[in-house]
Protein backbone atom coordinates (compact mmCIF):
# COMPACT_ATOMS: atom_id res chain seq x y z
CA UNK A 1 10.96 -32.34 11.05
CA UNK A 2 7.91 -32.40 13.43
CA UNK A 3 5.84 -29.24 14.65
CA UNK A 4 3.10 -28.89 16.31
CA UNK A 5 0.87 -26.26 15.53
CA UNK A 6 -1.51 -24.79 17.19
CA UNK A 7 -5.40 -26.12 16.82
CA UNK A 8 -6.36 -22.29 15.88
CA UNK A 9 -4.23 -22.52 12.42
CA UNK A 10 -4.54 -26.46 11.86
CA UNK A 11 -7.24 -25.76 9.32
CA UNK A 12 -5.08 -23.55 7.65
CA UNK A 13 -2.56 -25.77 7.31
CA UNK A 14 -4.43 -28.47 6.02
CA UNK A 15 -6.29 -26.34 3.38
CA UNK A 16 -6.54 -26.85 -0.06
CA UNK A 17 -6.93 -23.93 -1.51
CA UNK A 18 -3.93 -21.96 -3.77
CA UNK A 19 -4.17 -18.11 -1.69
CA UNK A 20 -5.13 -17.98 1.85
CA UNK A 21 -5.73 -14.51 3.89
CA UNK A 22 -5.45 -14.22 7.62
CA UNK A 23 -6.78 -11.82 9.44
CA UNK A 24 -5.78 -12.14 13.33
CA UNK A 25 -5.36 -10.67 16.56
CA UNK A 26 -2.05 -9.95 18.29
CA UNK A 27 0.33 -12.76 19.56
CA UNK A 28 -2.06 -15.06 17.71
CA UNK A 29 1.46 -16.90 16.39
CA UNK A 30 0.37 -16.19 12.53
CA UNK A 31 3.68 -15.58 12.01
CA UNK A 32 4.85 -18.98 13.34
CA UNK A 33 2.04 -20.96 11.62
CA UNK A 34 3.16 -19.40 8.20
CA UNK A 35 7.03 -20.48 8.77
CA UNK A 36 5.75 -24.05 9.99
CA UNK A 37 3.81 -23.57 6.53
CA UNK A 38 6.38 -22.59 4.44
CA UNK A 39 8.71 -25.40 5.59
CA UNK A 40 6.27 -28.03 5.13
CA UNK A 41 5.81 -26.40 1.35
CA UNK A 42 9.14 -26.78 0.00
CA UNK A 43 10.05 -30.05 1.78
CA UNK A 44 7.30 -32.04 0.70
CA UNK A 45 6.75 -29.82 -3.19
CA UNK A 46 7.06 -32.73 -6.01
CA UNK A 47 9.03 -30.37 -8.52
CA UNK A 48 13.01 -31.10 -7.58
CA UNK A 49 13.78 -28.98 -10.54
CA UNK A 50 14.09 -26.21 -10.99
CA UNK A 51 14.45 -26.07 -7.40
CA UNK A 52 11.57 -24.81 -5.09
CA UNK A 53 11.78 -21.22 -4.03
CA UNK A 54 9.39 -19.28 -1.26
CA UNK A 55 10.13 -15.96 0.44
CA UNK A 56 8.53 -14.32 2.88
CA UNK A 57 8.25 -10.24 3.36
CA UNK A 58 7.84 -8.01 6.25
CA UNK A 59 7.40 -4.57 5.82
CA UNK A 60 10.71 -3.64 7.46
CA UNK A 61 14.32 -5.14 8.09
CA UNK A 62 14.11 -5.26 11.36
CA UNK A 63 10.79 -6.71 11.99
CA UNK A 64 11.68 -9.63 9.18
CA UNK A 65 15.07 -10.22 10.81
CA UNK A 66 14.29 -10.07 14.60
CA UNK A 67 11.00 -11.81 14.24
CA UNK A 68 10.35 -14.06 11.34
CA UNK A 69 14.35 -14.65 10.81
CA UNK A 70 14.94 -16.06 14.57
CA UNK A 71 11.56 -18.24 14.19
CA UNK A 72 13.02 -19.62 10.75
CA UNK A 73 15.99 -20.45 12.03
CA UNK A 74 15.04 -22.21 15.57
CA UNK A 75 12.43 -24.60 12.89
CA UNK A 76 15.04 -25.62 10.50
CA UNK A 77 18.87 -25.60 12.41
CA UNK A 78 18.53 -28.96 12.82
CA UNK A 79 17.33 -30.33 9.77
CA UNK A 80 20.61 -31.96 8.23
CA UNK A 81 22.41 -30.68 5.51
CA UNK A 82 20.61 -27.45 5.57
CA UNK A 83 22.70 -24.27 4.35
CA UNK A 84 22.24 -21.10 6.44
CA UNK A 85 22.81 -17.94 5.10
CA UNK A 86 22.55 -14.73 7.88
CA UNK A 87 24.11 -12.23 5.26
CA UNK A 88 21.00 -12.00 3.33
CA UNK A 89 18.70 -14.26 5.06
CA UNK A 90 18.32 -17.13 3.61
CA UNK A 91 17.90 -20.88 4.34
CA UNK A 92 18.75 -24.02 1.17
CA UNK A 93 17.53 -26.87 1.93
CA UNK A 94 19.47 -30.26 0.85
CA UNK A 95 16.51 -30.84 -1.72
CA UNK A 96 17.78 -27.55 -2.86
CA UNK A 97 14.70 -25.56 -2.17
CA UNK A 98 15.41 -21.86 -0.77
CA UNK A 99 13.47 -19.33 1.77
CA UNK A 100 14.62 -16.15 1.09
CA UNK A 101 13.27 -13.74 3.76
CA UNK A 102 12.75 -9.76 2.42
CA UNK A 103 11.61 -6.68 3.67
CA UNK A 104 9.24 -4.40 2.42
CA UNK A 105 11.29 -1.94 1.04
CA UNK A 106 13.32 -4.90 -0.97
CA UNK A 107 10.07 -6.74 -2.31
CA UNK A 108 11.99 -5.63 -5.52
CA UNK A 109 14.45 -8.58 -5.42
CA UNK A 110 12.12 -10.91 -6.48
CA UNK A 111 11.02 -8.95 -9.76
CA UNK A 112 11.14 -11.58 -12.57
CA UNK A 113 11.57 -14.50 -11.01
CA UNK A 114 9.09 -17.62 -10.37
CA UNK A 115 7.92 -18.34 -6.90
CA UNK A 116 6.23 -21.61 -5.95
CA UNK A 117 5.05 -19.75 -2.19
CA UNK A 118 5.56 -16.27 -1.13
CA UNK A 119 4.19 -15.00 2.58
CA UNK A 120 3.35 -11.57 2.84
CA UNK A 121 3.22 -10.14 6.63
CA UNK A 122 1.69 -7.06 7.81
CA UNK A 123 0.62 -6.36 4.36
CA UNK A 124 -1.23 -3.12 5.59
CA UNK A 125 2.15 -1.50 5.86
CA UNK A 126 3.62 -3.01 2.44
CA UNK A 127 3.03 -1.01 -1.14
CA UNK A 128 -0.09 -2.21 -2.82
CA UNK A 129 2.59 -2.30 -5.65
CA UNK A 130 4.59 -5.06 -4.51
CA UNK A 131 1.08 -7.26 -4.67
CA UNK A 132 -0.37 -6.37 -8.24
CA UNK A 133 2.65 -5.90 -10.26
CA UNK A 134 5.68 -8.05 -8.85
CA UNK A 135 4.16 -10.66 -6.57
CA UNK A 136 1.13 -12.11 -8.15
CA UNK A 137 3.56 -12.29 -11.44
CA UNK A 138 6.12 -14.20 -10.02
CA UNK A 139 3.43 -16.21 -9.07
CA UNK A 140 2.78 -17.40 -12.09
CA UNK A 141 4.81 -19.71 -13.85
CA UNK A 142 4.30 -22.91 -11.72
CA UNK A 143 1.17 -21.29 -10.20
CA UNK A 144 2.69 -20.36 -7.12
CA UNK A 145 0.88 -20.11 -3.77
CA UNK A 146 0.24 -16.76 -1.72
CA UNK A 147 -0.38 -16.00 2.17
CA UNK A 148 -1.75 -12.94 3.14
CA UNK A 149 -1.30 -12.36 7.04
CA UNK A 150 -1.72 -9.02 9.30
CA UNK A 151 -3.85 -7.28 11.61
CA UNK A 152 -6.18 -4.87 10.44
CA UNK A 153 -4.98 -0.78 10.48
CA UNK A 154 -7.76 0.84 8.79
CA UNK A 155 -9.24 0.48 5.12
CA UNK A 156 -6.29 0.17 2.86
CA UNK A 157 -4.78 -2.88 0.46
CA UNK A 158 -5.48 -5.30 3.15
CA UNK A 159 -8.92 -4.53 3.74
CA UNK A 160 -9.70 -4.53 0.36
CA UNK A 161 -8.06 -7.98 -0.60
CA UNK A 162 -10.05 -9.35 2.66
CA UNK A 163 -13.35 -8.24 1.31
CA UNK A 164 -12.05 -10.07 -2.31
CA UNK A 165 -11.24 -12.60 -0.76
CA UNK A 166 -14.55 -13.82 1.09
CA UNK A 167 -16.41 -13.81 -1.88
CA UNK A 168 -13.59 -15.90 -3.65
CA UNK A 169 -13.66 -19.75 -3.58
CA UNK A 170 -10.08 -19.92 -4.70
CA UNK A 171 -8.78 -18.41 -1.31
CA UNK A 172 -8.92 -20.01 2.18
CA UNK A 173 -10.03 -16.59 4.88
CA UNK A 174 -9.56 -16.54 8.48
CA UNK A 175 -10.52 -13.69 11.20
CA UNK A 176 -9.57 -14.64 14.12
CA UNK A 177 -10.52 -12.43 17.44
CA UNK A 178 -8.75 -12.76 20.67
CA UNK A 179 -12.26 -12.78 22.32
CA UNK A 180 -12.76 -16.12 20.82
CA UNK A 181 -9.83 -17.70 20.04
CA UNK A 182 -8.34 -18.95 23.50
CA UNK A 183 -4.86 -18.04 22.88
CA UNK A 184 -4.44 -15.46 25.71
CA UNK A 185 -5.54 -16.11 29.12
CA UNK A 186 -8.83 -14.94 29.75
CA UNK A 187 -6.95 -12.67 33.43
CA UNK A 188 -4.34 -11.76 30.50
CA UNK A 189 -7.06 -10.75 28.14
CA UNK A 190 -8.85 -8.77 30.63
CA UNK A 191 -6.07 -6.70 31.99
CA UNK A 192 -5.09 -5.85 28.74
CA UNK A 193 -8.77 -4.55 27.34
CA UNK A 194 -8.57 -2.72 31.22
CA UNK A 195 -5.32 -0.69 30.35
CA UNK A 196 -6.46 0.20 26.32
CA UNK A 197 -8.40 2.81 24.69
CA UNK A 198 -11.36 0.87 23.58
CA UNK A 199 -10.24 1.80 19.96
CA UNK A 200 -6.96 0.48 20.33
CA UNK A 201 -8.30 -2.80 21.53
CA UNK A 202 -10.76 -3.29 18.62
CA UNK A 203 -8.41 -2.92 15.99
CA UNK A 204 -5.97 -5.17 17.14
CA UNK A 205 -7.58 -7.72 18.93
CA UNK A 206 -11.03 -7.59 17.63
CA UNK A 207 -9.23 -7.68 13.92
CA UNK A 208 -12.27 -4.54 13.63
CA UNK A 209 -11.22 -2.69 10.23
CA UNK A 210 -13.24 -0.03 11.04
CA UNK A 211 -10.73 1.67 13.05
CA UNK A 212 -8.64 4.15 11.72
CA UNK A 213 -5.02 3.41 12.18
CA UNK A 214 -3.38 4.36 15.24
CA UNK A 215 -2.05 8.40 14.28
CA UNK A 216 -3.74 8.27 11.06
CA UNK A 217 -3.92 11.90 9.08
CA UNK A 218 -6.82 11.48 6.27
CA UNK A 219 -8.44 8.38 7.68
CA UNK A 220 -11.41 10.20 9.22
CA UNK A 221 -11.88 12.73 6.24
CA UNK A 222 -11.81 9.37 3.51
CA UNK A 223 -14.59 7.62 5.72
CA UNK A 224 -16.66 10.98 5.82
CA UNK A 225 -16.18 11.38 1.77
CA UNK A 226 -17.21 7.48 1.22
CA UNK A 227 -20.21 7.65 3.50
CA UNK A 228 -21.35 10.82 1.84
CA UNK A 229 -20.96 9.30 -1.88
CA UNK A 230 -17.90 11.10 -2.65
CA UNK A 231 -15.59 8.04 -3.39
CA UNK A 232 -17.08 6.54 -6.47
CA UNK A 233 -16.58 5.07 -9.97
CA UNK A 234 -19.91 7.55 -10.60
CA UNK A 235 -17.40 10.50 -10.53
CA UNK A 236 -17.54 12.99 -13.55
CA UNK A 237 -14.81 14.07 -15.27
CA UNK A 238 -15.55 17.19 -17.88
CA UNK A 239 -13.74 16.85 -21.02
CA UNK A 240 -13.84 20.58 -21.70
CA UNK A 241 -11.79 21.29 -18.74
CA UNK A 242 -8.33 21.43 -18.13
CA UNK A 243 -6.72 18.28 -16.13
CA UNK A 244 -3.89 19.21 -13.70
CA UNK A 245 -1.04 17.06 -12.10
CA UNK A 246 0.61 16.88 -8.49
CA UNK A 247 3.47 15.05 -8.25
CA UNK A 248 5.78 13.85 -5.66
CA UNK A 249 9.49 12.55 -7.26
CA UNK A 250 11.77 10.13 -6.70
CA UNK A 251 13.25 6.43 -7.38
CA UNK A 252 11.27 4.83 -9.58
CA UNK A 253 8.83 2.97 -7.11
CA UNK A 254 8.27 5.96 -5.30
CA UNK A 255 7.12 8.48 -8.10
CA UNK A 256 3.51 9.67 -7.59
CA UNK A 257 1.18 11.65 -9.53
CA UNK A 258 -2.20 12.74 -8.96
CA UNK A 259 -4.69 13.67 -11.88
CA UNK A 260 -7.32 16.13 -10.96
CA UNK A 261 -10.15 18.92 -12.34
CA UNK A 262 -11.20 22.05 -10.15
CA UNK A 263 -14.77 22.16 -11.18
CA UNK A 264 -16.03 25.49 -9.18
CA UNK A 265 -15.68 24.95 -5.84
CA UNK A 266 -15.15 21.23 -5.73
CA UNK A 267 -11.93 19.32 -6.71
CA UNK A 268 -12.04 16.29 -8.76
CA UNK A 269 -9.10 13.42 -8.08
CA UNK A 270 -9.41 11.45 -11.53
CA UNK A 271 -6.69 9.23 -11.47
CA UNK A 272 -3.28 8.56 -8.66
CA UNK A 273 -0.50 7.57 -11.32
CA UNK A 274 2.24 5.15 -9.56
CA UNK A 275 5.91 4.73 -10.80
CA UNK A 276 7.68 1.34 -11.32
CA UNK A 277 10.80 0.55 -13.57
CA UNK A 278 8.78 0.98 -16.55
CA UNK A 279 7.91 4.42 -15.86
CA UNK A 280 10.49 5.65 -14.11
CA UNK A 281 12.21 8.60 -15.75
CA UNK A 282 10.75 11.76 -16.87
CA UNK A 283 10.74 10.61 -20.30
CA UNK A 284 8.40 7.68 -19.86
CA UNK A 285 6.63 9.99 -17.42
CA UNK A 286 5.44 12.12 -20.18
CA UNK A 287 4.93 9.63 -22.49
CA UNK A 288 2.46 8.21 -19.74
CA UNK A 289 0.63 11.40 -19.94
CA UNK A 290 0.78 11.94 -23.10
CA UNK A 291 -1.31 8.38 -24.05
CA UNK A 292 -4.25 9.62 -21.71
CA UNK A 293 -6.41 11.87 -23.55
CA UNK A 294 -6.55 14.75 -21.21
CA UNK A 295 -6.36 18.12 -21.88
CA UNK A 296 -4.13 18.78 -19.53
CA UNK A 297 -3.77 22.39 -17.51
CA UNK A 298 -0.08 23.05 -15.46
CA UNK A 299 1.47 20.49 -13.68
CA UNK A 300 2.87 21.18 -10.19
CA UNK A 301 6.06 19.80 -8.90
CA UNK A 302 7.80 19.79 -5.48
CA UNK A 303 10.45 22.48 -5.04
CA UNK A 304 13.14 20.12 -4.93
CA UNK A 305 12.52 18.51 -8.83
CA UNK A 306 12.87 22.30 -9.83
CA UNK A 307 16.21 22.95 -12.03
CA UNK A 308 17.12 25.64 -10.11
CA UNK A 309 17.29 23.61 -6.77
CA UNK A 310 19.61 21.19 -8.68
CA UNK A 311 17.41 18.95 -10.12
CA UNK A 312 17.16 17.15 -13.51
CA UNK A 313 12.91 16.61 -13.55
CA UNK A 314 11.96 19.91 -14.21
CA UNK A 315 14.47 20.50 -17.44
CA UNK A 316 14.15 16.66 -18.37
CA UNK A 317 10.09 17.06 -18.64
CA UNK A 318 10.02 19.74 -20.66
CA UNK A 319 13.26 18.40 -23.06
CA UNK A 320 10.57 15.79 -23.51
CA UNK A 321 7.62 17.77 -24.13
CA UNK A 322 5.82 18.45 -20.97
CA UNK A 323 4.83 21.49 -20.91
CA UNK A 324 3.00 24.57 -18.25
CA UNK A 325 5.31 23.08 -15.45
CA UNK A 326 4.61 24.92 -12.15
CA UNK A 327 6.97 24.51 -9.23
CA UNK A 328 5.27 24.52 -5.65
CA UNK A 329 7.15 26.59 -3.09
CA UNK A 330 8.52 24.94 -0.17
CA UNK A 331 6.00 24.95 2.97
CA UNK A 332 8.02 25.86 6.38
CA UNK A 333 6.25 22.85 7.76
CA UNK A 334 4.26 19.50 6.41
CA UNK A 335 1.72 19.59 8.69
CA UNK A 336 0.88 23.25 6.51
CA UNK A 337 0.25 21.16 3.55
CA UNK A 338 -1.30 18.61 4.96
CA UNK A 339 -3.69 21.01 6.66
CA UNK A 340 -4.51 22.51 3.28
CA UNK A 341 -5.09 19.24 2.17
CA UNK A 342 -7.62 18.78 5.19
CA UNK A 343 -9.52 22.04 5.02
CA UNK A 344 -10.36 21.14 1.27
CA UNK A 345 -10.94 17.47 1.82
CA UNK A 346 -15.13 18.36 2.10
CA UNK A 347 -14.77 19.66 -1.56
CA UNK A 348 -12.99 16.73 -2.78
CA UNK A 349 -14.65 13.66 -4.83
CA UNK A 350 -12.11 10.52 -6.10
CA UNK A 351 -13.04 8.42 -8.91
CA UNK A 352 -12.48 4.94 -7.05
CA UNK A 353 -10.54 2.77 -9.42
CA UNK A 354 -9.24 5.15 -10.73
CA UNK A 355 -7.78 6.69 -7.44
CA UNK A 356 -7.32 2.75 -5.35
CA UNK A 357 -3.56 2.81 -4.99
CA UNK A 358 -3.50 6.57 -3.91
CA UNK A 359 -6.77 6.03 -1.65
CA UNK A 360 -4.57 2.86 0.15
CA UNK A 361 -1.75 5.47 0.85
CA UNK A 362 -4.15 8.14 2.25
CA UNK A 363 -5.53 5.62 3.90
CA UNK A 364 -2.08 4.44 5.64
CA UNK A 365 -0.60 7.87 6.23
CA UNK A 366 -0.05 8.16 9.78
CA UNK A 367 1.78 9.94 11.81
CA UNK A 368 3.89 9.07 15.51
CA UNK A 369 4.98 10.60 18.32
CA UNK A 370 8.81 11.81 18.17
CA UNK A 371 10.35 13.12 22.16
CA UNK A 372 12.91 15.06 22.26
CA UNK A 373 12.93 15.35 25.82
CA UNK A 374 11.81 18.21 26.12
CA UNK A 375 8.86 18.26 23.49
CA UNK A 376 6.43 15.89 22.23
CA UNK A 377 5.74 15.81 18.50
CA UNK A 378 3.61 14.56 16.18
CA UNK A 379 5.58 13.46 13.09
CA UNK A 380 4.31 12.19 9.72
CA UNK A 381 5.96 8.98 9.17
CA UNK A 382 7.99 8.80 5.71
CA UNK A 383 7.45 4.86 4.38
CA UNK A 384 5.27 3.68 1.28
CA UNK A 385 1.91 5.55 1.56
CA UNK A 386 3.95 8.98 2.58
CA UNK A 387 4.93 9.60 -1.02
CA UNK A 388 1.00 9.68 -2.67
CA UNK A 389 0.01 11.75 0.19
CA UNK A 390 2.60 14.51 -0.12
CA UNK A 391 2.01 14.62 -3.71
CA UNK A 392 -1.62 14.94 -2.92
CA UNK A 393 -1.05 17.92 -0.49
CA UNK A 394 1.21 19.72 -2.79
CA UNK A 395 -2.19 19.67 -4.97
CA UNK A 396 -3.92 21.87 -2.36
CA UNK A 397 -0.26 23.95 -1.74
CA UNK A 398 -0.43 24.98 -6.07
CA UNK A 399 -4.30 25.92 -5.27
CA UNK A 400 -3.35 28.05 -1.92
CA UNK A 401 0.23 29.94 -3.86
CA UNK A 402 -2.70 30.48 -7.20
CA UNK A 403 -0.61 27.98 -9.74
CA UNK A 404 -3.89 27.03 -11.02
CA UNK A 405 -5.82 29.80 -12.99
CA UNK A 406 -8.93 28.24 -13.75
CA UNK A 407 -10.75 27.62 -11.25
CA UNK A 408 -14.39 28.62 -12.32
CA UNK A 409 -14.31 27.13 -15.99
CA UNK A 410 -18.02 25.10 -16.11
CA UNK A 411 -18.29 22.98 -19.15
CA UNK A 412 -21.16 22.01 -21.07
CA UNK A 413 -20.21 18.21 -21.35
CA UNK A 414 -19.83 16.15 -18.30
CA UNK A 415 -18.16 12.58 -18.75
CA UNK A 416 -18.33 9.45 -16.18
CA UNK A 417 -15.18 8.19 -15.30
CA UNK A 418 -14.88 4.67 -16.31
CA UNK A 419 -10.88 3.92 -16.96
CA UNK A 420 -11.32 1.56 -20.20
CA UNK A 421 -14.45 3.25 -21.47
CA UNK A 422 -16.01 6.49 -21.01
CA UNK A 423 -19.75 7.36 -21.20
CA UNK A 424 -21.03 10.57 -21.98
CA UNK A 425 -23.78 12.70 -19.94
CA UNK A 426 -25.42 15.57 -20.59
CA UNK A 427 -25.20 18.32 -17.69
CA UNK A 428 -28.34 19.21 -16.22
């Protein structure tokens, strides 16, 4: 099979490196240069057995089917002997090798296999999760490749495996700007920086990732609390003081719980817990807790993991041993929560590490426009990042209904957060 790429992504193709992460403008054809990529990978891989495997994740169906599914296919139908599958999107080559194609709600599938090269698109809009604790593992056995690829949407997983990434010899990095890379016609170019908000245009084709995503809810308020110090791994925590929990339930990938103090007037986020299959039912949930040596105040859960709306959480926790469980009443609207959540956000500190994976989902929280015809509405959008943030707004709901008694406790120990190690200070 012959391609010919284009000049912009020949150095990427030729590179030597194991991980690569591209950072590039619209219609640069990443997504092209990664399925001519892929193809060359498990054609010309030395291994014949086992046989080679590579997939290749989108964040949804749709976009993985209609885009990277009909590019696939046009490269490889006439390759002889290759096997076609359109029921779950997958190509076998006659060496054997396979492409499995995946989107991000499915990155699942892959959990305990090996892969030799897996492709990650858009991976702003994918769980940090499907990176750290399925990905890079399956990675691991024949020591597997990775690509990277998207356009920036704020500070969020991407932007902080970018910023990794450039100081890291072991992975190829690319930015590439439509202002210098030739790809659109420079009439084309100009129209289109003509007819969009100036914002618009930097993000996505000036690859700037200091743009807030387009609709995003707590973008503005996180860049305020990191400029003014108050995302930090200098955060105290006060041993002396009661730690409460907000969570937001569900299947086990989507479970979310926030750690956090109320030190006077300012509210501490210690830790964002995230659920996976080996902490997925209330059980290991509390036995989660229980291992981190908190004293730990009530714990507030959504109306809907309360018994009496039907549930199994809120009876299951305390069968197990949880105990002060506080169930949050039901707010009319989200945007009354999320409000909440905003008016406090000046008040609130996060212990960095601690709080990455939650930060990445306030981070991503967005919301779109919904028209009924009639109306125009700004809707939250329910995906990955939507299930951190509503558990960290139901922290600011228990606050608002007075779940949370104390409120004005001042210790006289202060601790620095340091998840691993813990170093005392003195209060002054």
């Amino acid at each position: 099979m012959e391609v010919s790429p284009r000049k912009q992504f020949r150095a990427f193709l030729e590179r030597k490196q194991r991980f690569a992460i591209l950072v590039c403008h619209r219609r640069a054809g990443k997504t092209v240069a990664c399925i001519q990529d892929m193809i060359h990978q498990v054609l010309t891989h030395p291994r014949q057995d086992p046989p080679v495997r590579a997939a290749m994740i989108a964040p949804t169906y749709s976009q993985v089917k209609d885009i990277s599914w009909s590019q696939l296919k046009r490269y490889v139908e006439k390759i002889p002997k290759v096997k076609i599958t359109e029921a779950d999107l997958t190509v076998t080559f006659p060496n054997g090798a396979v492409i499995k194609l995946l989107s991000g709600e499915n990155f699942e599938r892959i959990r305990g296999t090996f892969m030799d090269l897996v492709v990650i698109d858009e991976m702003a809009d994918i769980p940090a999760s499907a990176w750290h604790s399925v990905i890079r593992p399956c990675l691991a056995d024949y020591q597997g490749k990775a690509v990277i690829i998207g356009t920036p949407k704020g500070r969020n997983i991407f932007w902080r495996m970018w910023q990794e990434a450039l100081n890291d010899p072991e992975w190829y990095t690319m930015l590439l700007t439509a202002d210098e890379s030739g790809l659109i016609a420079p009439e084309e170019l100009a129209a289109i920086k003509r007819g969009t908000p100036e914002h618009v245009y930097e993000q996505e084709f000036n690859c700037s990732f200091a743009v807030s995503r387009i609709g995003a809810i707590y973008s503005r308020a996180l860049e305020t609390a990191r400029n003014e110090k108050r995302v930090s791994n200098d955060i105290l925590w006060h041993k002396e003081s009661p730690v409460y929990t907000a969570w937001d339930v569900g299947g086990a990938n989507n479970q979310r719980v926030w750690c956090f103090q109320v030190i006077g007037d300012r509210i501490v986020m210690l830790q964002c817990l995230f659920g996976d299959h080996a902490c997925a039912t209330p059980a290991d949930w509390v036995a989660r807790l229980k291992g981190i040596q908190y004293q730990f105040g009530c714990h507030l859960i959504p109306h809907d993991a309360q018994t009496r709306n039907g549930s199994l959480w809120e009876g299951n926790l305390l069968t197990a041993g949880l105990v002060n469980i506080s169930g949050v009443n039901r707010q009319h609207n989200v945007w009354d929560g999320i409000n909440l959540a905003l008016d406090a956000f000046p008040r609130v500190s996060f212990n960095q590490d601690g709080c990455a994976d939650g930060l990445d989902s306030l981070d991503n929280y967005h919301a779109k426009e919904m028209r009924d015809g009639v109306s125009v509405q700004e809707v939250p959008v329910h995906d990955h990042s939507s299930h951190a943030a509503d558990a960290f707004s139901l922290a600011f709901q228990g606050l608002k209904q007075g779940l949370i008694i104390d409120r004005t406790h001042i210790p006289r120990t202060a601790f620095r957060q340091h998840f691993g190690m813990r170093q005392k200070f003195a209060n002054r």
